[in-house]
Protein backbone atom coordinates (compact mmCIF):
# COMPACT_ATOMS: atom_id res chain seq x y z
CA UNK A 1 31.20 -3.61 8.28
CA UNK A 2 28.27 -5.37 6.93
CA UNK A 3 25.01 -3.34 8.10
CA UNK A 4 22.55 -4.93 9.89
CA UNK A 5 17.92 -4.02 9.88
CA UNK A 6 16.39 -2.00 12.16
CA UNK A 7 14.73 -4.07 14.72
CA UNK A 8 10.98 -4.18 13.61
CA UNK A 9 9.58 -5.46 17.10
CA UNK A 10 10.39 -1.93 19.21
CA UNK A 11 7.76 -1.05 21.78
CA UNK A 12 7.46 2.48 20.91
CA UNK A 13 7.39 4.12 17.94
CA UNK A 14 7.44 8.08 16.60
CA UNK A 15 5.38 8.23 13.50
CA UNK A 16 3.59 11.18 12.04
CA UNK A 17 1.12 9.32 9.35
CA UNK A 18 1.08 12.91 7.51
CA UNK A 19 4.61 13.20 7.26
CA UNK A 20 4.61 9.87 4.72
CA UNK A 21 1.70 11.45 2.31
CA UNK A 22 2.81 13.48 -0.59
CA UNK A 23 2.82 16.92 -0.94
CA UNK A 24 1.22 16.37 -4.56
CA UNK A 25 -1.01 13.40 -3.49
CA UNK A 26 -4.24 13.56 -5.18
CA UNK A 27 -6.02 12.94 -2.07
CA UNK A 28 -4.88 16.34 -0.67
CA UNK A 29 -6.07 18.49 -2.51
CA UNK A 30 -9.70 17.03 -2.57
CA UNK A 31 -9.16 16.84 0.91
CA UNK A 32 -8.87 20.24 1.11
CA UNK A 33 -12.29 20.88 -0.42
CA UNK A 34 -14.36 18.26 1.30
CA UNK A 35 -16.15 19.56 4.17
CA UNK A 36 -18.10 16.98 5.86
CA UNK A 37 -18.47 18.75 9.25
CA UNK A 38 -22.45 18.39 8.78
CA UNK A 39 -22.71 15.30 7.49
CA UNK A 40 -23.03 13.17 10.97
CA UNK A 41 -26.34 15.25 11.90
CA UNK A 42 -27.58 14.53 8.16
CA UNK A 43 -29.06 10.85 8.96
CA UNK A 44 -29.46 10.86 12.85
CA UNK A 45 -33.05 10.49 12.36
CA UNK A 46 -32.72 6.76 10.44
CA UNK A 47 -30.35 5.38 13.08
CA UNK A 48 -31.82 3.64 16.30
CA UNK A 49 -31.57 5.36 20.07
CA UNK A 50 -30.49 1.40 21.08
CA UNK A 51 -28.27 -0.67 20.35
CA UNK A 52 -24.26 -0.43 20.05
CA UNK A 53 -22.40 1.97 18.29
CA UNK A 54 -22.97 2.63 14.43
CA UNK A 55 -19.87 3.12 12.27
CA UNK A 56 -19.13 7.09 11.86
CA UNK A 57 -20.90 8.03 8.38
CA UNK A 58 -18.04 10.36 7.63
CA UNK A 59 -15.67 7.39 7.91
CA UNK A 60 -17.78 5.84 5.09
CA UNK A 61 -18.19 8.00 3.07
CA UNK A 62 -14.35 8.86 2.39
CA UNK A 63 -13.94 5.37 1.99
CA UNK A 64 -16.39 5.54 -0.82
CA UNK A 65 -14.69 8.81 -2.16
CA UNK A 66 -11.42 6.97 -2.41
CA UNK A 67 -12.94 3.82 -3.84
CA UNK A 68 -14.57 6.17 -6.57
CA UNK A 69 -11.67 8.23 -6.87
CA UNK A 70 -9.10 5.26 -7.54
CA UNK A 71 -11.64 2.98 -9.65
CA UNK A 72 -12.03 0.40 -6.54
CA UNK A 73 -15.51 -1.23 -7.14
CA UNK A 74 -15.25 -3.51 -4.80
CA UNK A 75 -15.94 -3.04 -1.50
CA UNK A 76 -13.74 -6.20 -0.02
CA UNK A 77 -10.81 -5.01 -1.91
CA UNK A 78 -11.67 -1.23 -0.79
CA UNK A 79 -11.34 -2.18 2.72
CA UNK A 80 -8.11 -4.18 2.27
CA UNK A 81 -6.73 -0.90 0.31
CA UNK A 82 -7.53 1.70 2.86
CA UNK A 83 -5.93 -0.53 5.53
CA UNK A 84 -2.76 -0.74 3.39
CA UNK A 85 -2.11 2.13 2.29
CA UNK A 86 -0.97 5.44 3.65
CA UNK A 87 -2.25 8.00 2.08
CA UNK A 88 -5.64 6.26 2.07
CA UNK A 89 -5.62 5.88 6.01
CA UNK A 90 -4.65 9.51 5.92
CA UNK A 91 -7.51 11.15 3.78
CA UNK A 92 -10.04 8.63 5.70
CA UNK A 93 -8.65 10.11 9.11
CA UNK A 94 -7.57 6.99 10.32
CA UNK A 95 -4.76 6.43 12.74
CA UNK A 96 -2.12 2.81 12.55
CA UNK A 97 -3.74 1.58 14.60
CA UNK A 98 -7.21 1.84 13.40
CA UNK A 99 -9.74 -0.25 12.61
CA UNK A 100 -10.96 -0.90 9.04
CA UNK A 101 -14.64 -1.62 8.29
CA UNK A 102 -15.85 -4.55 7.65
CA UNK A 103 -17.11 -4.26 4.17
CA UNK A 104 -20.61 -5.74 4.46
CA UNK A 105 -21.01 -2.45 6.61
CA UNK A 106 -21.30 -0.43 3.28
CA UNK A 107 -23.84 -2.80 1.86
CA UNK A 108 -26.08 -2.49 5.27
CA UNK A 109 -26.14 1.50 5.45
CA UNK A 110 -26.30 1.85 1.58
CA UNK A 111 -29.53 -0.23 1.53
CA UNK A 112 -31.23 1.35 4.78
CA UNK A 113 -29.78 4.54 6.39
CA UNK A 114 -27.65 6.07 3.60
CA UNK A 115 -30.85 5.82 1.09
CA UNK A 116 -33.77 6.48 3.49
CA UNK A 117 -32.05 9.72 4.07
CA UNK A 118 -30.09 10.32 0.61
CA UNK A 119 -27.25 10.87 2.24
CA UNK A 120 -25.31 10.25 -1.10
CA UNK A 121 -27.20 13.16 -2.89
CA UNK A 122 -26.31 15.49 0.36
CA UNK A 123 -23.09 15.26 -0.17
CA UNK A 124 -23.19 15.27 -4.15
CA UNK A 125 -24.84 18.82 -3.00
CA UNK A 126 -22.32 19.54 -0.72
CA UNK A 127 -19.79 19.45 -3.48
CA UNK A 128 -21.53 20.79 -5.70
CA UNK A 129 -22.02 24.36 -3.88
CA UNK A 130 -18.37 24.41 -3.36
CA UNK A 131 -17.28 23.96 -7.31
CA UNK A 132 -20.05 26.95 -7.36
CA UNK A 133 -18.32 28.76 -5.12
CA UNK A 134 -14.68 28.63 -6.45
CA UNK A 135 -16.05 29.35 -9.65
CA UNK A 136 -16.17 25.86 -11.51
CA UNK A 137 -19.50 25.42 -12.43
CA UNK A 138 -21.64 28.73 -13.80
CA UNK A 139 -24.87 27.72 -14.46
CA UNK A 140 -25.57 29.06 -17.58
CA UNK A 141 -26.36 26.37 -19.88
CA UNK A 142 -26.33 22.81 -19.91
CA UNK A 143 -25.47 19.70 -22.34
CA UNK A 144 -27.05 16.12 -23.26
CA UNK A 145 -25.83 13.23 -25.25
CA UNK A 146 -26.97 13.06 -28.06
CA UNK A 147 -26.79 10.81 -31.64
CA UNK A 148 -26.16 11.93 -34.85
CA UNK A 149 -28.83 10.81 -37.03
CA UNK A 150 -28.14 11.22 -41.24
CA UNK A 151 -31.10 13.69 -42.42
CA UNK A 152 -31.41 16.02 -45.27
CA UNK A 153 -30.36 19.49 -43.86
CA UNK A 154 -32.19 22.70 -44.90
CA UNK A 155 -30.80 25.91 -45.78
CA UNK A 156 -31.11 26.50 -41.74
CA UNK A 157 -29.59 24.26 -40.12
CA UNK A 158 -26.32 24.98 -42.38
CA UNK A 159 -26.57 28.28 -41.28
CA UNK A 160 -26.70 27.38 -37.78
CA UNK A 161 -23.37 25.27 -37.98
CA UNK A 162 -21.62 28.49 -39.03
CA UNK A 163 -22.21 30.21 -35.95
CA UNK A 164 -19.88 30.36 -33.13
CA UNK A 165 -22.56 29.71 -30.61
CA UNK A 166 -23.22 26.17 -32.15
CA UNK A 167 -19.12 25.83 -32.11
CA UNK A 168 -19.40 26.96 -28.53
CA UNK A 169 -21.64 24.11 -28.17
CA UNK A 170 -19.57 21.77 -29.92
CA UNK A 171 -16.61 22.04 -27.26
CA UNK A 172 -18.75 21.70 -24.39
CA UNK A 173 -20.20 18.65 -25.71
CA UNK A 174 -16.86 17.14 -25.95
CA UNK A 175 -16.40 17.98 -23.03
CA UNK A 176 -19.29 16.31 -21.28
CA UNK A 177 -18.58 12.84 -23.65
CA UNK A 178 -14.87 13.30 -22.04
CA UNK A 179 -16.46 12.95 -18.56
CA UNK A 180 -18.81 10.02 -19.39
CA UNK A 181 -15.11 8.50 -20.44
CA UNK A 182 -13.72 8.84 -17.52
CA UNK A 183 -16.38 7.10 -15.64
CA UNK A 184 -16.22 4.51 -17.45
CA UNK A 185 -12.53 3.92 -18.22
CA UNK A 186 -10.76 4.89 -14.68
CA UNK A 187 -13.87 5.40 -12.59
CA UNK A 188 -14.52 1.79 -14.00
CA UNK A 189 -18.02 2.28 -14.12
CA UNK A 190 -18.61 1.00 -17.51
CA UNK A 191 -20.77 -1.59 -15.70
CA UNK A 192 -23.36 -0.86 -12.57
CA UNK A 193 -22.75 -3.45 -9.76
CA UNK A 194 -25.72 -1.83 -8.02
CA UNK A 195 -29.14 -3.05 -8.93
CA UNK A 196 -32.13 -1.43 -9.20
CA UNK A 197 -32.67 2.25 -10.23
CA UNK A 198 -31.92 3.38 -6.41
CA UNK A 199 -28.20 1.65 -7.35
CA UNK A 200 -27.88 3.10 -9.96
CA UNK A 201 -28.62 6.50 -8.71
CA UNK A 202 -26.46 5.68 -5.91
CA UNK A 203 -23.26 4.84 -8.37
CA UNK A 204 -23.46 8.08 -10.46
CA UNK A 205 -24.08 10.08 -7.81
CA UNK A 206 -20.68 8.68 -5.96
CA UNK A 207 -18.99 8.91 -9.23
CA UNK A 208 -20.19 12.48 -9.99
CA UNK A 209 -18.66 13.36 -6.40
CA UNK A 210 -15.83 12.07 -7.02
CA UNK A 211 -15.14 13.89 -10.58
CA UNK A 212 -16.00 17.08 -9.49
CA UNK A 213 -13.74 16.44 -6.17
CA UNK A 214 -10.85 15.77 -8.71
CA UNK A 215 -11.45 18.60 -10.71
CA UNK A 216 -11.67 21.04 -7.67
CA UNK A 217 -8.05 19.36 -6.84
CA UNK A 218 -6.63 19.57 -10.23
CA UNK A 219 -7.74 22.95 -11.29
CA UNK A 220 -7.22 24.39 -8.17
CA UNK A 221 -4.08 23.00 -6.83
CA UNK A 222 -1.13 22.51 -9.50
CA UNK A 223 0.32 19.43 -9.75
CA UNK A 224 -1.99 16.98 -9.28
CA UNK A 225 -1.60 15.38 -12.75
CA UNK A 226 -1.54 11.71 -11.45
CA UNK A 227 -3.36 8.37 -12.13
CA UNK A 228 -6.95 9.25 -10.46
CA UNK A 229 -6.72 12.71 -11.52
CA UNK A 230 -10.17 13.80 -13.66
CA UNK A 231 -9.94 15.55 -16.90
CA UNK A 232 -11.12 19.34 -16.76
């Protein structure tokens, strides 16, 4: 007996939007360390006491997340993802039947609320304290790029490149030029679309966010190795 589709036009339906994201899904395990409780008492002074409704900020900025997450610069195309796609609704906190932003929205708070109150840097913070806190991020040095530049060395410097602290160094560089590589090959950022030095403060501090919310997911939660995913 030939078998026939389910009818699509029922008037009820019994759908549990968590039951269709994976298990492994990138965007659960960064959900899992992204505590934005605070973050809709962060700019209430910059919004007006009239007027109708703003769009939540938390909404926003996990749009954002997942944009910088999944290398979607765009905002247009951002929007049109999150309303497509599951697990994007999901980590956003969006129901079926919710509505998307429009995306000029993010161009309106970025240039006015979001920057009058650095919202982006609060939550770069926020993220920040929790790689601290599971142990990610030590403090005890730092690295800069740097160029090699051809020089005659003296008897010290030679000396120095025998030690294991300057090896030490070494690897952690390589590690910070791996980083920039992401950005720029599946962060995308290997061009600013923001102008301005508030843009492009804006960008990296997005991007940062979002690398250190995909480390936090990798390192900490097994399994995660998927497109998206950022290098440890």
């Amino acid at each position: 007996m030939m078998g026939q589709a389910g009818n699509q036009y029922r008037l009820f339906y019994s759908f549990n939007l968590d039951d269709h994201v994976p298990r492994d899904h990138l965007l659960r395990g960064i959900n899992r360390f992204l505590d934005l409780g605070g973050l809709r008492q962060h700019p209430v002074p910059f919004y007006s006491h009239t007027g109708r409704p703003s769009i939540d900020p938390e909404l926003m900025v996990r749009m954002l997340v997942v944009g910088y997450c999944f290398g979607i610069r765009s905002e247009r195309r951002l929007c049109e993802e999150v309303h497509l796609n599951l697990a994007y609704r999901w980590f956003c906190q969006l129901g079926l039947e919710d509505k998307i932003p429009d995306h000029s929205t993010f161009s309106k708070n970025r240039h006015r609320r979001f920057r009058q109150s650095e919202t982006f840097r609060h939550v770069f913070e926020i993220v920040l304290r929790r790689c601290m806190s599971e142990g990610l991020v030590g403090g005890e040095g730092f690295a800069v790029d740097a160029s090699i530049i051809k020089a005659d060395a003296r008897d010290v410097a030679r000396q120095i490149g025998k030690t294991d602290a300057f090896k030490q160094s070494g690897r952690q560089s390589k590690k910070v030029e791996m980083l920039f590589a992401h950005l720029k090959r599946i962060l995308k950022l290997d061009q600013l679309r923001l102008r301005g030095l508030s843009g492009a403060q804006d960008e990296f501090l997005l991007a940062a966010t979002a690398q250190n919310l995909g480390r936090l997911a990798k390192r900490l939660m097994p399994g995660n190795e998927q497109e998206g995913s950022i290098p440890a």
